[in-house]
Protein backbone atom coordinates (compact mmCIF):
# COMPACT_ATOMS: atom_id res chain seq x y z
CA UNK A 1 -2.01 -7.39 15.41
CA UNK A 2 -5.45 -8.26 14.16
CA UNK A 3 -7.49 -5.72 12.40
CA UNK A 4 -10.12 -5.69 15.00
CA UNK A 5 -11.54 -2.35 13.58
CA UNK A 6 -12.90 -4.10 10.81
CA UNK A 7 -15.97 -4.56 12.73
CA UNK A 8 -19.90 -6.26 11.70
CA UNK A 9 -22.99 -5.77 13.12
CA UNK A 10 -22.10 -5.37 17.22
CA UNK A 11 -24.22 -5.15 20.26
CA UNK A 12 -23.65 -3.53 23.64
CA UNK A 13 -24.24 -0.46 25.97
CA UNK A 14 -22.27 2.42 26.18
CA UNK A 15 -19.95 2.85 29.25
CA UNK A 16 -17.90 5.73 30.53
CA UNK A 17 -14.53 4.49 31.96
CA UNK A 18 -11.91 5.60 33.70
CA UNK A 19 -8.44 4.53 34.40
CA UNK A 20 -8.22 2.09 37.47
CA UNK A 21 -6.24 3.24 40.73
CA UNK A 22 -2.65 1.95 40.49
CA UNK A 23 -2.65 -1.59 42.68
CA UNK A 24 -2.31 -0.88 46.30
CA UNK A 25 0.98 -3.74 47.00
CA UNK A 26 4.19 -2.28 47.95
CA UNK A 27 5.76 -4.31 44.88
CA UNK A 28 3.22 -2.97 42.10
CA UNK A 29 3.81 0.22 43.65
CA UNK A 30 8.07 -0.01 43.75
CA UNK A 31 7.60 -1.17 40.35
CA UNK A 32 5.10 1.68 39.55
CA UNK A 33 7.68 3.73 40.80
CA UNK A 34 10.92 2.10 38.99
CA UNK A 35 8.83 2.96 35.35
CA UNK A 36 8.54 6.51 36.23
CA UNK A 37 12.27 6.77 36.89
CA UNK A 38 13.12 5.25 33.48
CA UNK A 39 10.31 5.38 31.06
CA UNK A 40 12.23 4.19 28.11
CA UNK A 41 12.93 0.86 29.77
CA UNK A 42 9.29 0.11 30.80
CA UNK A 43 7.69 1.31 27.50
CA UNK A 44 10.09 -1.09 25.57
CA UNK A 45 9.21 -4.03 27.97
CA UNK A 46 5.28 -3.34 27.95
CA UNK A 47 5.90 -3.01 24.23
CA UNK A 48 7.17 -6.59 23.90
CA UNK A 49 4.74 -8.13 25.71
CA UNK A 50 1.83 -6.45 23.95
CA UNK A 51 3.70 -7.81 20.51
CA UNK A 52 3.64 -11.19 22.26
CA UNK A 53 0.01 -11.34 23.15
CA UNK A 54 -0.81 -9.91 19.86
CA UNK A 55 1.37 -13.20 18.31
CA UNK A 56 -1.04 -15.80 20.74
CA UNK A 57 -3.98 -13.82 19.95
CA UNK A 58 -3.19 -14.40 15.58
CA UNK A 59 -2.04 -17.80 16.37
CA UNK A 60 -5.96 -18.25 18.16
CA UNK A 61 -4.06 -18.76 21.90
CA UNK A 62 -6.48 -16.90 22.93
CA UNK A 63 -5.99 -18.07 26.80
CA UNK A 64 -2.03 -17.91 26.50
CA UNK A 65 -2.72 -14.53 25.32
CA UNK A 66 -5.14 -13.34 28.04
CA UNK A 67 -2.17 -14.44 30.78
CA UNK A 68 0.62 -12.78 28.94
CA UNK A 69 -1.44 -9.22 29.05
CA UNK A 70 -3.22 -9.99 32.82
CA UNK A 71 0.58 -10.73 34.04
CA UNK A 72 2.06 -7.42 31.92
CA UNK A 73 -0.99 -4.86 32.97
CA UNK A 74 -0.32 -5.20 36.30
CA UNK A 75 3.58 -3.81 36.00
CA UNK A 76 2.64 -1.61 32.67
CA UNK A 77 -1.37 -0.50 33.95
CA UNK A 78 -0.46 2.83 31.61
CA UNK A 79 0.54 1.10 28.60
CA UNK A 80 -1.40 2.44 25.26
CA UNK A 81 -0.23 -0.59 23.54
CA UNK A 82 -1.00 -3.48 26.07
CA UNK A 83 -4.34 -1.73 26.06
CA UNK A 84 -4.75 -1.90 22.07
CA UNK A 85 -3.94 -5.66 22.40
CA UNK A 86 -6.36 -6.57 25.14
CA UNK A 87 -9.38 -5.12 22.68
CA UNK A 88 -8.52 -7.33 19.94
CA UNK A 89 -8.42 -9.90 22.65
CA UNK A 90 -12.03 -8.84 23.26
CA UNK A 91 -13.14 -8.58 20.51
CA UNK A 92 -11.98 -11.81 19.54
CA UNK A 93 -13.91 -13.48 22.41
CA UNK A 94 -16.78 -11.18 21.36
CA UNK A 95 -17.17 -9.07 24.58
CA UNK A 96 -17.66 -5.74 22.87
CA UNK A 97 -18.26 -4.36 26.09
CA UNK A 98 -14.89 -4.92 27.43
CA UNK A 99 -13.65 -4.29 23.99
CA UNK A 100 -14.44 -0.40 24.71
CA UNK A 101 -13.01 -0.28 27.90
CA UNK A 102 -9.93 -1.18 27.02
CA UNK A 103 -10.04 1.35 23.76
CA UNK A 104 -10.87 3.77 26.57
CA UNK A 105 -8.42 3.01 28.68
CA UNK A 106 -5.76 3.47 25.87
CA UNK A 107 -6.75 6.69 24.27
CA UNK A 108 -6.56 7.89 28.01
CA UNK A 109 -2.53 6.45 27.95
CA UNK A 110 -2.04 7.99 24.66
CA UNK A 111 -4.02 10.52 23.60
CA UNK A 112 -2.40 11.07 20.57
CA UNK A 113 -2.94 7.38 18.89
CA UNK A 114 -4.83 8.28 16.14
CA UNK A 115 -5.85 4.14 15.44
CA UNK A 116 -7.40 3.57 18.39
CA UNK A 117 -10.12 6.22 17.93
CA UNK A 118 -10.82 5.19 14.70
CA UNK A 119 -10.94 1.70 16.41
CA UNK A 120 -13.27 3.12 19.15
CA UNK A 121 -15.54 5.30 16.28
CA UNK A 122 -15.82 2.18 14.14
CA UNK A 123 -17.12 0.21 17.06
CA UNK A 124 -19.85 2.70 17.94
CA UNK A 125 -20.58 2.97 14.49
CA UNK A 126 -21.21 -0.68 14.00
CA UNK A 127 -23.54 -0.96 17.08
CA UNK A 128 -25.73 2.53 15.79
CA UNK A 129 -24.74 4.60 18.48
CA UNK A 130 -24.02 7.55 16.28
CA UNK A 131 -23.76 9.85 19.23
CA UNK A 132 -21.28 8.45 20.44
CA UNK A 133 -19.06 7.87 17.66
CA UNK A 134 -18.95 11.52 17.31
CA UNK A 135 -16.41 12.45 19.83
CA UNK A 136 -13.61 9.84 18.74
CA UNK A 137 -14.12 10.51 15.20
CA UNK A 138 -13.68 14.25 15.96
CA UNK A 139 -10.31 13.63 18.13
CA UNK A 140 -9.05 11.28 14.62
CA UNK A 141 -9.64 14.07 12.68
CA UNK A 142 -8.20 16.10 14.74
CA UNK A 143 -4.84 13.87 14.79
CA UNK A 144 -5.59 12.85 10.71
CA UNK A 145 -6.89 16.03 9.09
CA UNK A 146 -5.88 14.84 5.76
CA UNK A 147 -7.74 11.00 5.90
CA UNK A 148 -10.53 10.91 4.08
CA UNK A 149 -12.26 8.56 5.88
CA UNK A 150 -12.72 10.01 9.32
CA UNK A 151 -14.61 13.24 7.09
CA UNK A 152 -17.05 10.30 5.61
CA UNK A 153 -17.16 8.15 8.83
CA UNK A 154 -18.03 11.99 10.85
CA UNK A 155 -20.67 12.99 7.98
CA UNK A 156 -22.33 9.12 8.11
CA UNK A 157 -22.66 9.78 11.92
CA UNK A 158 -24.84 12.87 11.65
CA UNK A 159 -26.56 11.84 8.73
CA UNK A 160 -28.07 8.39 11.22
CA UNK A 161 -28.64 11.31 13.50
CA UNK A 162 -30.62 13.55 11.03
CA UNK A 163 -28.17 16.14 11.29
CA UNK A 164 -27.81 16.58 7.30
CA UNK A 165 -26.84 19.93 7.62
CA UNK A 166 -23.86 18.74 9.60
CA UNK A 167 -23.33 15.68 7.55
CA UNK A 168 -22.87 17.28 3.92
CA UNK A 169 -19.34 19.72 4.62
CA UNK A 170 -18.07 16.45 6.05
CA UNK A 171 -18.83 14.29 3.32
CA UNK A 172 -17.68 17.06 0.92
CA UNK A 173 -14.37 17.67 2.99
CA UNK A 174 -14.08 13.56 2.39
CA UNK A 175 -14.62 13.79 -1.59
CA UNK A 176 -12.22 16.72 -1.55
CA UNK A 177 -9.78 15.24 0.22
CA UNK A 178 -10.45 11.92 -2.00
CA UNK A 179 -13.04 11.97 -5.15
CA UNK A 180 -12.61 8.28 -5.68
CA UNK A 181 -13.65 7.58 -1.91
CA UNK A 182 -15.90 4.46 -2.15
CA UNK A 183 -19.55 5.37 -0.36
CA UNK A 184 -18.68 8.97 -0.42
CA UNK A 185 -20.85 10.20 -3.36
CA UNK A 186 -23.73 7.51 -2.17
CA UNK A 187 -23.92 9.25 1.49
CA UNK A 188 -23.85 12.49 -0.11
CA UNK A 189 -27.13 12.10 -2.58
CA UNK A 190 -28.59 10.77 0.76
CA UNK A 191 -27.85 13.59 2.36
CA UNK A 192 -29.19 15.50 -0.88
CA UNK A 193 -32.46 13.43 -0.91
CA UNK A 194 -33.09 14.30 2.64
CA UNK A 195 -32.56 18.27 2.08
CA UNK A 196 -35.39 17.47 -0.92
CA UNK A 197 -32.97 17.76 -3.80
CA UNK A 198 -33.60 14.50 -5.78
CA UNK A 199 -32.05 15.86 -8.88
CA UNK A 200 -28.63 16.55 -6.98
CA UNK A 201 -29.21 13.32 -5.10
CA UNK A 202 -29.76 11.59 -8.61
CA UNK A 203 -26.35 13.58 -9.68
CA UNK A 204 -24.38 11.97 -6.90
CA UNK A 205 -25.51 8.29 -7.01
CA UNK A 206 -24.22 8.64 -10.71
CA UNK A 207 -21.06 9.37 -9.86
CA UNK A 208 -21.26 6.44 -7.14
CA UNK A 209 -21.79 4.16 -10.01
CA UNK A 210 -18.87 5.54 -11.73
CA UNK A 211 -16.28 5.05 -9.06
CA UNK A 212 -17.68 2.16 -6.79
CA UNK A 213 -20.15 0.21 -9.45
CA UNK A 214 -20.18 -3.15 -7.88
CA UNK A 215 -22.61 -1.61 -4.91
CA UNK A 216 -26.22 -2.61 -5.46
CA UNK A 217 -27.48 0.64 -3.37
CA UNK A 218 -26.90 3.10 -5.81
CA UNK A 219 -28.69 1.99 -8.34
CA UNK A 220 -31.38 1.15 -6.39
CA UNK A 221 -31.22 4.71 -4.95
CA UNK A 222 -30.91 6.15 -8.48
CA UNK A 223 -34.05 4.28 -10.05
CA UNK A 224 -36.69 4.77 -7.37
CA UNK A 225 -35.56 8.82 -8.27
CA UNK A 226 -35.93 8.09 -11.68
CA UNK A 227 -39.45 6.30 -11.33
CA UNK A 228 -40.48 9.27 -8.60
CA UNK A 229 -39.89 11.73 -11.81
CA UNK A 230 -41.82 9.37 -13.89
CA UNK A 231 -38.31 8.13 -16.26
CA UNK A 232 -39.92 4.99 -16.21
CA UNK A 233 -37.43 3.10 -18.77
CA UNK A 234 -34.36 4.74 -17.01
CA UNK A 235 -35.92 3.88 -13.65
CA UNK A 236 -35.77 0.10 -15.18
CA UNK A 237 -32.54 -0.24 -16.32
CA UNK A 238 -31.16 1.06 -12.95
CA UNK A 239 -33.32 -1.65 -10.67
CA UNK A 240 -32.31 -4.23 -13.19
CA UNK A 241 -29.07 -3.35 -12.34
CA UNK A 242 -29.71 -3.47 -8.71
CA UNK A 243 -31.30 -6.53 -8.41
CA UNK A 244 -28.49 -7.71 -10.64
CA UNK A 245 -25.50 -6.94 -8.51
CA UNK A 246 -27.33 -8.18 -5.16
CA UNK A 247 -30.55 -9.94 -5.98
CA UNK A 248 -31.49 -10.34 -2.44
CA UNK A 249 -32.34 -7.06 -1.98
CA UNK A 250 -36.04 -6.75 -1.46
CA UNK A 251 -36.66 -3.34 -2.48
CA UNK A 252 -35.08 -3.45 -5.71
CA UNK A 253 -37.11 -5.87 -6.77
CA UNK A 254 -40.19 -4.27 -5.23
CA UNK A 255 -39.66 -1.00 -7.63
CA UNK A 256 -38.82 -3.19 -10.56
CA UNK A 257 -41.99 -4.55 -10.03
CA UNK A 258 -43.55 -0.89 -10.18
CA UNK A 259 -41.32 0.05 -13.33
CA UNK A 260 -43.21 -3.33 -14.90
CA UNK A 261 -46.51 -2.86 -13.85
CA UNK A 262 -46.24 1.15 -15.22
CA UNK A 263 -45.07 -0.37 -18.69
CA UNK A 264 -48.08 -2.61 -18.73
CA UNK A 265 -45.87 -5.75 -18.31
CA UNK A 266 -48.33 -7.54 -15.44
CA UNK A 267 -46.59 -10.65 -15.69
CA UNK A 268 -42.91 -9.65 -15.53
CA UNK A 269 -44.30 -7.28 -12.20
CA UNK A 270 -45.77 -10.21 -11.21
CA UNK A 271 -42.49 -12.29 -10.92
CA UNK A 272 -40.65 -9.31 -9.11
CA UNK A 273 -43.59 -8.86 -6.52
CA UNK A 274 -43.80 -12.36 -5.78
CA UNK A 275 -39.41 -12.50 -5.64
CA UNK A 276 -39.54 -9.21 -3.12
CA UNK A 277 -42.34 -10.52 -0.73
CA UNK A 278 -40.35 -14.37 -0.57
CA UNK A 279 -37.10 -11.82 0.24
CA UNK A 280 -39.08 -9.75 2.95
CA UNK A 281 -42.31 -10.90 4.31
CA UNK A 282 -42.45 -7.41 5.78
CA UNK A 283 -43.09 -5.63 2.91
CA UNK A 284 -46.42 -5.22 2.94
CA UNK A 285 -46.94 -2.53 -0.11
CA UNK A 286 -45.73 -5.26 -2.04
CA UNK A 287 -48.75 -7.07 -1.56
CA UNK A 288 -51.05 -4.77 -2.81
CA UNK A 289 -48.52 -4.44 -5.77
CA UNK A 290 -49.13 -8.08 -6.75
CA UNK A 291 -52.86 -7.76 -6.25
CA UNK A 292 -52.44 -5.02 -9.13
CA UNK A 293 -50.41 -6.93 -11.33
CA UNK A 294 -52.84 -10.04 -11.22
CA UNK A 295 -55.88 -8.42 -11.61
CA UNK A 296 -54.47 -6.65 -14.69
CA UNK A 297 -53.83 -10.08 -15.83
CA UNK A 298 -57.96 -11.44 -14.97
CA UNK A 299 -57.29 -13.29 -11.86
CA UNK A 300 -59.45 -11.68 -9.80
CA UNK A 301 -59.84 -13.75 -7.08
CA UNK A 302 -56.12 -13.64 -6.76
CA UNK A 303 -56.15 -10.36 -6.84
CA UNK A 304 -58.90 -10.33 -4.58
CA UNK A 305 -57.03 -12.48 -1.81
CA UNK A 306 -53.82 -9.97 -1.97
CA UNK A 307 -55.64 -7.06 -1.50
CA UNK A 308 -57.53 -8.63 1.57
CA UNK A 309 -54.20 -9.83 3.31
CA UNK A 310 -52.43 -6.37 2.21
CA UNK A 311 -55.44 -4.27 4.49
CA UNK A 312 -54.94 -7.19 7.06
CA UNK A 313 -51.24 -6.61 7.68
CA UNK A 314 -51.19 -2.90 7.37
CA UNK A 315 -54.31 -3.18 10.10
CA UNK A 316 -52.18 -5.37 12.28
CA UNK A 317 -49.01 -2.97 11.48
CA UNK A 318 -50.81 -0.06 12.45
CA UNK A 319 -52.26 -1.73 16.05
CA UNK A 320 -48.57 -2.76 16.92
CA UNK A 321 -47.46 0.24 15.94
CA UNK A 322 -50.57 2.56 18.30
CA UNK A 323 -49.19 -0.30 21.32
CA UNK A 324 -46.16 0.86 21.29
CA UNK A 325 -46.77 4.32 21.43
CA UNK A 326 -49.37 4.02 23.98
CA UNK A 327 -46.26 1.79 26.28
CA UNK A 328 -44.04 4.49 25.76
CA UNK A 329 -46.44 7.60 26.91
């Protein structure tokens, strides 16, 4: 079957669903009837046709697949795996909508499929509904005590819902459970940074690097502690790092630029603020950044026209910003 829980960037709304009312025809019905006499039988047959679908759904039959599982869900309605099938069918087609349903609609068959809430959690997580990855992630815990993963998935959840002091046992339970769990250390120093502990944030973004060091975050994370506690050359050698491993990210270069401009290096804080505004034209502070940096280096007029368009966007930030509070009161 296709790994459909391996999910990007999604977006739908959340819907509540609940099993459909067995078809009203006497033959649905008789056959209805027939499955609950022998269960073995019918679970073997809607078995086989989910495997089929599954086969035209990797072979990109994505129609021949849709008929195989419309004809089978009518005589197996209460199959888990026919269910399972007809998300990656959805997601496939990219109705992420329907894909839910039909994760629903088989966690309701089998409540004791671990997979498909995991499925389910990953595809609220992947949308930002946080909320409402919290219940599946709980029941795959519940069924997977010992996987790692539903502990970090569960402690990322409450951490995008500001619930740190929920977030860190989980993410602890995860590293205990697994200490070489990539992202694990990383979502616990942010947990740590938002409880105010930068040191013991700092702590745990080390021991990212140690165990996951291809991910640019960490450092990044790491030296904008280090510059906060004014380790200016250690704050450095982190963002050079960062902006090594992924140098589109904006904000690595942004703090490089800081760690330059603090070592009285104008023109290599130049070259970073200039590289982080071309990456993200809504960085604004950046602006101002590179005003400082040139007019450490004498061009004044430069410096002059950076500073004017910095107060000019942060003027037309802040009106957008007051509009939309003003819509929502």
């Amino acid at each position: 079957m296709v790994a459909f829980w391996r999910l990007a960037v999604l977006t739908c709304a959340v819907a509540a669903v609940a099993l459909s009312p067995p078809g009203s025809p006497a033959g649905a019905a008789a056959v209805q009837f027939a499955a609950l006499r022998q269960p073995a039988f019918f679970q073997a047959a809607a078995d086989k046709a989910a495997e089929d679908a599954a086969q035209l759904t990797d072979r990109g039959d994505l129609e021949g697949a849709r008929k195989v599982l419309d004809q089978a869900l009518k005589q197996y309605p209460r199959s888990a795996a026919l269910h399972k099938v007809a998300a990656s069918l959805e997601f496939n087609a990219g109705r992420f909508d329907a894909m839910r349903k039909e994760l629903l609609l088989a966690s309701q068959c089998d409540p004791n499929d671990s997979e498909t809430y995991l499925n389910l959690a990953l595809l609220e997580l992947s949308q930002g509904q946080y909320s409402h990855a919290m219940p599946p992630l709980k029941d795959y815990i519940r069924l997977k005590p010992a996987d790692a993963r539903g502990h970090l998935l569960l402690g990322r959840a409450y951490l995008n819902r500001n619930l740190t002091l929920e977030a860190v046992p989980e993410i602890r339970k995860a590293l205990a459970l697994d200490p070489q769990l990539p992202m694990a250390h990383h979502d616990l120093g942010l947990a740590q940074m938002n409880l105010g502990r930068s040191e013991e944030a700092l702590e745990e973004f080390r021991k990212e690097i140690e165990v996951n060091p291809s991910f640019a975050g960490s450092y990044l994370r790491a030296g904008t502690i280090e510059l906060e506690h004014d380790r200016v050359s250690e704050a450095e050698e982190f963002l050079r790092q960062a902006t090594a491993r992924d140098p589109s990210g904006a904000n690595a270069h942004f703090e490089l630029a800081q760690c330059y401009l603090r070592e009285h290096q104008p023109d290599a804080a130049e070259g970073e603020y200039r590289q982080a505004i071309a990456l993200d034209e809504k960085l604004i502070r950046a602006h101002y950044g590179l005003g400082q940096a040139l007019l450490a280096l004498g061009k004044k007029e430069e410096a002059r026209k950076e500073f004017q368009l910095y107060a000019e966007l942060l003027a037309r930030r802040r009106k957008s910003q007051s509009g939309i509070s003003a819509a929502h009161e």
